[in-house]
C-alpha atoms as a PDB file:
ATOM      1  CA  UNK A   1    -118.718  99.691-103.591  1.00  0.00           C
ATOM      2  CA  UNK A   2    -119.357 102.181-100.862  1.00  0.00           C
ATOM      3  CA  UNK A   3    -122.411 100.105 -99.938  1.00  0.00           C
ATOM      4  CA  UNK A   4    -121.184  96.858 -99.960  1.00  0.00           C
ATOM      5  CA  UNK A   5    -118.108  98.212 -97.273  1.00  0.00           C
ATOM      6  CA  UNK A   6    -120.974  99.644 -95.107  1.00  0.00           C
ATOM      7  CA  UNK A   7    -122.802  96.274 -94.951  1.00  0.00           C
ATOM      8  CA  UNK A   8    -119.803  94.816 -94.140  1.00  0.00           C
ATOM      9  CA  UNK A   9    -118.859  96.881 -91.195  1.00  0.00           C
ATOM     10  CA  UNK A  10    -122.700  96.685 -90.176  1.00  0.00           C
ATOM     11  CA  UNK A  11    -122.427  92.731 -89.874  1.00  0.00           C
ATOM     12  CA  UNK A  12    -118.666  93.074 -88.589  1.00  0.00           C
ATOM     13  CA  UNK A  13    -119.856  95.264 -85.782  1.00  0.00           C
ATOM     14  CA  UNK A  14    -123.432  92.976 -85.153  1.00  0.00           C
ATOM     15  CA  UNK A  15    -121.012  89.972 -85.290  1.00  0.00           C
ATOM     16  CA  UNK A  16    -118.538  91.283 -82.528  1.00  0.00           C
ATOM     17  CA  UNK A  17    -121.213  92.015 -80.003  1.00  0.00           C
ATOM     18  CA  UNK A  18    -123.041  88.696 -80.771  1.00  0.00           C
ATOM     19  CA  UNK A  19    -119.486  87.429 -79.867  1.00  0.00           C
ATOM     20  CA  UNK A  20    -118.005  88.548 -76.755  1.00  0.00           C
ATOM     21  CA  UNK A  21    -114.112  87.952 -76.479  1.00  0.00           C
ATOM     22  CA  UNK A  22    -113.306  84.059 -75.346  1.00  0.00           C
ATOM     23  CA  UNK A  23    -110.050  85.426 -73.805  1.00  0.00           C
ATOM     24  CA  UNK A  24    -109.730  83.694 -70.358  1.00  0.00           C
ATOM     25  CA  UNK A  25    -108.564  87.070 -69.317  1.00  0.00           C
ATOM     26  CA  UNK A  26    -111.998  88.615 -70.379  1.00  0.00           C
ATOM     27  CA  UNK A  27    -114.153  85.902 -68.601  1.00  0.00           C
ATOM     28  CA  UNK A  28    -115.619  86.127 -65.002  1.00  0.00           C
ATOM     29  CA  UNK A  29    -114.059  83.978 -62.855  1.00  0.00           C
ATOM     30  CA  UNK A  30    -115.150  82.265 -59.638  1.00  0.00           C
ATOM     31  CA  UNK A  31    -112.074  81.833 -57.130  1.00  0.00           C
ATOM     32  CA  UNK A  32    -113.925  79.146 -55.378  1.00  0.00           C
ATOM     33  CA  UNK A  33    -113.879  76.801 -58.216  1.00  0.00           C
ATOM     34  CA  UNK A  34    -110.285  77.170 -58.774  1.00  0.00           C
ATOM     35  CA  UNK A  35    -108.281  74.306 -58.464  1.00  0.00           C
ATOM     36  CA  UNK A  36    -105.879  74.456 -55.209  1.00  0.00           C
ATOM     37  CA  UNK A  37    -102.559  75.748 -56.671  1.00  0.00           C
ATOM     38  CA  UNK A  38    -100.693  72.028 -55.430  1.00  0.00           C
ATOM     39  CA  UNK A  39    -102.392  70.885 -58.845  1.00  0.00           C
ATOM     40  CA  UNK A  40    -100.485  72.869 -60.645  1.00  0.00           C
ATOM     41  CA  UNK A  41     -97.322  72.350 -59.161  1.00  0.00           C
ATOM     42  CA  UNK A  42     -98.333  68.611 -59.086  1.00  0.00           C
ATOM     43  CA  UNK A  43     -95.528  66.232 -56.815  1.00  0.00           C
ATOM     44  CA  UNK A  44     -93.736  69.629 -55.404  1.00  0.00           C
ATOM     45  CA  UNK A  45     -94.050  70.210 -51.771  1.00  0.00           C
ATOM     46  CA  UNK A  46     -95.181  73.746 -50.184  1.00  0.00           C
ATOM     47  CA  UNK A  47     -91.390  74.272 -49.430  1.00  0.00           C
ATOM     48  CA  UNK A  48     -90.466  73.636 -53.021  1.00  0.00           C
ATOM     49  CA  UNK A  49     -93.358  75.730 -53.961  1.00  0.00           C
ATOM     50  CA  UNK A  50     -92.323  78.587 -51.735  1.00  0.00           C
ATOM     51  CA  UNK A  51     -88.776  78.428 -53.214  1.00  0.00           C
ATOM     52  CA  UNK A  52     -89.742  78.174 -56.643  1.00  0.00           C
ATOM     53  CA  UNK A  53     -91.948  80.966 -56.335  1.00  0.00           C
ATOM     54  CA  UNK A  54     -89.478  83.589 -55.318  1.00  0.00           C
ATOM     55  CA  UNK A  55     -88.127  83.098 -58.742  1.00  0.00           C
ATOM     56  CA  UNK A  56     -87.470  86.290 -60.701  1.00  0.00           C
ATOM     57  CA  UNK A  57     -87.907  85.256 -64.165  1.00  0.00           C
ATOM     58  CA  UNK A  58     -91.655  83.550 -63.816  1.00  0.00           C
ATOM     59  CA  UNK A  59     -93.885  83.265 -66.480  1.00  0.00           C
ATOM     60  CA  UNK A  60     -97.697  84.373 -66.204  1.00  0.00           C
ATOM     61  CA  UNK A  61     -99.121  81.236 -65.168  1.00  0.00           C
ATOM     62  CA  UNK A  62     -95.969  80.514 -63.065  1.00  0.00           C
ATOM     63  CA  UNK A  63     -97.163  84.069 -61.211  1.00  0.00           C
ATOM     64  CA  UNK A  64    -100.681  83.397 -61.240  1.00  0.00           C
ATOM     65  CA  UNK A  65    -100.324  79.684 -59.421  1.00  0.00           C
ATOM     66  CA  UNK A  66     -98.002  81.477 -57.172  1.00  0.00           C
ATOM     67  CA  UNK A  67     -99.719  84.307 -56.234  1.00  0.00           C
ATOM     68  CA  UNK A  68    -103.214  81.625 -55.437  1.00  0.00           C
ATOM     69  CA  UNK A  69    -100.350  79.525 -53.524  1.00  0.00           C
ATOM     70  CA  UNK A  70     -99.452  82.675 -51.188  1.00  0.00           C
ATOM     71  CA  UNK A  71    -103.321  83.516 -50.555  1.00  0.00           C
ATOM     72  CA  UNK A  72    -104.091  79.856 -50.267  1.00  0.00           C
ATOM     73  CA  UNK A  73    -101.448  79.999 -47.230  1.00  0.00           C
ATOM     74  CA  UNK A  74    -102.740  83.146 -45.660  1.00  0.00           C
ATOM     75  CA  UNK A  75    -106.094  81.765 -45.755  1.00  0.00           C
ATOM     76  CA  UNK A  76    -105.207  79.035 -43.817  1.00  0.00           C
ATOM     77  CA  UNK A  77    -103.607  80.418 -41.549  1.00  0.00           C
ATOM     78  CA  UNK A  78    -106.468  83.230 -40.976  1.00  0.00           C
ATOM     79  CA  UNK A  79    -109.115  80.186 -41.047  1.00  0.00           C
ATOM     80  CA  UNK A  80    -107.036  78.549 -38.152  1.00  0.00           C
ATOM     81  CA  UNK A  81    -107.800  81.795 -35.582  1.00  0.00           C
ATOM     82  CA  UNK A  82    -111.261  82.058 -36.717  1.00  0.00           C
ATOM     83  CA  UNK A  83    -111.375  78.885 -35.155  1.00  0.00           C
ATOM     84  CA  UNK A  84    -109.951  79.673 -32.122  1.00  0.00           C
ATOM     85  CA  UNK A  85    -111.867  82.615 -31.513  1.00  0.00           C
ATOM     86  CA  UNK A  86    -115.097  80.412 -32.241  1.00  0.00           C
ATOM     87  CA  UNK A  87    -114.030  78.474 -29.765  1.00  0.00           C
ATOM     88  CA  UNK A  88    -113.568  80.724 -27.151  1.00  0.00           C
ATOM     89  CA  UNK A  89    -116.092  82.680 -27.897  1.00  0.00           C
ATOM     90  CA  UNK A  90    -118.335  79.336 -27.457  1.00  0.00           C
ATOM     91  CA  UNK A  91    -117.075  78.974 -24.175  1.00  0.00           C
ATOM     92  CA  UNK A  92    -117.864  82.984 -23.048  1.00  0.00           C
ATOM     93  CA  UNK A  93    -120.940  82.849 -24.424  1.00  0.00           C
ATOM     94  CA  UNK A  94    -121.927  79.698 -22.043  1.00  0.00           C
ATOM     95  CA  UNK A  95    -121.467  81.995 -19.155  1.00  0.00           C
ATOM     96  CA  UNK A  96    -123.699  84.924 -20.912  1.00  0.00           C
ATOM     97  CA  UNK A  97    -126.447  83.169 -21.766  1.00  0.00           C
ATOM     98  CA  UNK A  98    -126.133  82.401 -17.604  1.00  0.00           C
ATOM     99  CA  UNK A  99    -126.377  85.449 -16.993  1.00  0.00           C
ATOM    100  CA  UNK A 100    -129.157  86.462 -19.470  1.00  0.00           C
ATOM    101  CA  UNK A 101    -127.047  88.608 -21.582  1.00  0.00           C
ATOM    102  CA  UNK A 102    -126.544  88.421 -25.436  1.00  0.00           C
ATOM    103  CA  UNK A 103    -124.506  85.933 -27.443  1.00  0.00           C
ATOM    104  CA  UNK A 104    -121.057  87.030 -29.227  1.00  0.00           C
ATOM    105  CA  UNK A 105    -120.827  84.209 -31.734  1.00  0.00           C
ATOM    106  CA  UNK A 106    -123.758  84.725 -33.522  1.00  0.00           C
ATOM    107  CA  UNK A 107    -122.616  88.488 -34.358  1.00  0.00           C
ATOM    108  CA  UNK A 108    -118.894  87.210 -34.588  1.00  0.00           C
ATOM    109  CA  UNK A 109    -119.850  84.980 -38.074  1.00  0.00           C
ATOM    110  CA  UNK A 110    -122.011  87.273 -39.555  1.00  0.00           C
ATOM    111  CA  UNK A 111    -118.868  89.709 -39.338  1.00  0.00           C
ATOM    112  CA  UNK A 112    -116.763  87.015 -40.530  1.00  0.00           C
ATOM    113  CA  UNK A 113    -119.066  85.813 -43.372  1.00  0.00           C
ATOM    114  CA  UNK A 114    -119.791  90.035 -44.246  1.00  0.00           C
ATOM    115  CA  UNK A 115    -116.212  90.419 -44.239  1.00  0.00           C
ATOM    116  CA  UNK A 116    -115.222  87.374 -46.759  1.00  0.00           C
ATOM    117  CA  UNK A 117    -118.151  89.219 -48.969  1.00  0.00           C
ATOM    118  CA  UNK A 118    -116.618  92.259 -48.428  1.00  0.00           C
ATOM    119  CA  UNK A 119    -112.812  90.769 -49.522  1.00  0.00           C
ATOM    120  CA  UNK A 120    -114.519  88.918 -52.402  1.00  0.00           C
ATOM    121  CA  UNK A 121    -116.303  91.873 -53.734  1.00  0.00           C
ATOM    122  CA  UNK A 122    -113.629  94.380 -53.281  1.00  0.00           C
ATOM    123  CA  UNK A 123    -110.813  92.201 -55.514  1.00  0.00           C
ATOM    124  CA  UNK A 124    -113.263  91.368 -57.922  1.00  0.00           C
ATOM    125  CA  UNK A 125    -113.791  94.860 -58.371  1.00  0.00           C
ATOM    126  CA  UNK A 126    -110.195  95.468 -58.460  1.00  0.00           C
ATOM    127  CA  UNK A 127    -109.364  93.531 -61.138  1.00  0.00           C
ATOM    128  CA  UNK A 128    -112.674  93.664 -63.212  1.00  0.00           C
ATOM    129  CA  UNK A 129    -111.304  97.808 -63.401  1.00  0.00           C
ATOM    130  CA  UNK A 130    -108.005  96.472 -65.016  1.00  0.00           C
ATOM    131  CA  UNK A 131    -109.687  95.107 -67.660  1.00  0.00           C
ATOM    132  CA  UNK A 132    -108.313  92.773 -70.004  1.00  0.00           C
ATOM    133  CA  UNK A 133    -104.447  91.563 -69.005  1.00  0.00           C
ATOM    134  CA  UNK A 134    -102.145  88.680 -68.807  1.00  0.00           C
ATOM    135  CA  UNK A 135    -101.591  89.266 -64.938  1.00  0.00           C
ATOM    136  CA  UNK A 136    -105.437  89.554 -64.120  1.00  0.00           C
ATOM    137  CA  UNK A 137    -105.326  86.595 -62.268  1.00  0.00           C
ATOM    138  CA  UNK A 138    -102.243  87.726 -60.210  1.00  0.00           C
ATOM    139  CA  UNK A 139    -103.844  91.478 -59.301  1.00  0.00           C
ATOM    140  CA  UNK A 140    -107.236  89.081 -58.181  1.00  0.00           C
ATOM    141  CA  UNK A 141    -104.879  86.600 -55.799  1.00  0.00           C
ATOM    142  CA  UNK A 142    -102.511  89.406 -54.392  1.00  0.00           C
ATOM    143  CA  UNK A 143    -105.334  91.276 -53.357  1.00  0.00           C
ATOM    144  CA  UNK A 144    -107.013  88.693 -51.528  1.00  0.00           C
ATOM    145  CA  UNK A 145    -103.735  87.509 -50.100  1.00  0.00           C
ATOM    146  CA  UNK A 146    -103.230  91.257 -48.766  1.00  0.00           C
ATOM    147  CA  UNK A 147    -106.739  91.435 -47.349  1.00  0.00           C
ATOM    148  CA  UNK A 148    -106.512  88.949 -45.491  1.00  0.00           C
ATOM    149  CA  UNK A 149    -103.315  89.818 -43.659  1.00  0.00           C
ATOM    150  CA  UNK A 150    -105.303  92.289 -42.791  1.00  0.00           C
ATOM    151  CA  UNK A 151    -108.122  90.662 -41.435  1.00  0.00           C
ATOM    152  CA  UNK A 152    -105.873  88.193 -39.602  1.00  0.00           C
ATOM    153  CA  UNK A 153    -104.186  91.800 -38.138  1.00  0.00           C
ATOM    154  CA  UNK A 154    -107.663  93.021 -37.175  1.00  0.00           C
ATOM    155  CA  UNK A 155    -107.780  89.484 -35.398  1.00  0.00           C
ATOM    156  CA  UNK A 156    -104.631  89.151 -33.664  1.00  0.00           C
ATOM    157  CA  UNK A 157    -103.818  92.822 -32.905  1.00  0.00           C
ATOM    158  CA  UNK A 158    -107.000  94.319 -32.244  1.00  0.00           C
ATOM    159  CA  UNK A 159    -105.456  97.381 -30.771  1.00  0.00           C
ATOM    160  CA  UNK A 160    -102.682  98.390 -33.040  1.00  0.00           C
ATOM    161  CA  UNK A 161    -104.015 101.450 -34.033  1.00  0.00           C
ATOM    162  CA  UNK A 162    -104.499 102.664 -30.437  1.00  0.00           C
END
């Protein structure tokens, strides 16, 4: 009997490593192939969204569309001054290459594309270390949401902390 109770636990424990976990909490998960949270609150506008979001009493995937809904905003709104500092930048870096002196732009997205590796990196890191929970998803969008506020910050108010 002993024997038979080993084997068992032998092909139990062979079986559960030949099988990782199918949780979707468990899973890697790639942000960019997320659909855009207006899919899941199909026929709602951002408004209604927005209002339905500051609901108390949301269930998990309620808080995890909301929380990709908030960063989705941010995101747009930080991808809209990118733009305009491309653009001026452009235009400065006419007048140095005039002159013979080095262009901005070229350093200005590689800092932009190091930084979005940087975000990406950091809140998958952040929420790979929690492990296992229901509000996984909602640690991984609230993080990104809050770094980039802070990138849009570093972009807006570049002297702040002076």
């Amino acid at each position: 009997m002993m024997r038979a109770t080993s084997l068992f636990a032998a092909l139990f424990l062979t079986a559960q490593a030949a099988y990782p976990s199918t949780s979707i909490y468990g899973s890697t998960f790639d942000y960019k192939k997320a659909q855009p949270a207006s899919v899941y609150f199909s026929g709602k506008s951002p408004v209604e969204i927005a209002s339905y979001c500051k609901n108390e009493s949301l269930g998990t995937m309620d808080l995890s569309a909301c929380a990709q809904f908030g960063y989705e905003g941010v995101v747009k709104t930080l991808n809209k001054k990118v733009a305009e500092i491309e653009k001026a930048t452009k235009r400065y870096d006419l007048e140095h290459r005039a002159n013979g002196e080095p262009e901005a732009l070229p350093f200005f997205e590689k800092a932009q594309a190091n930084w979005q590796l940087y975000r990406d990196n950091n809140c998958y890191s952040e929420v790979y270390q929690v492990g296992q929970a229901s509000l996984h998803f909602v640690y991984f969008w609230d993080c990104m949401t809050r770094m980039t506020k802070n990138r849009f910050d570093e972009l807006t108010k570049p002297h702040a902390n002076d």
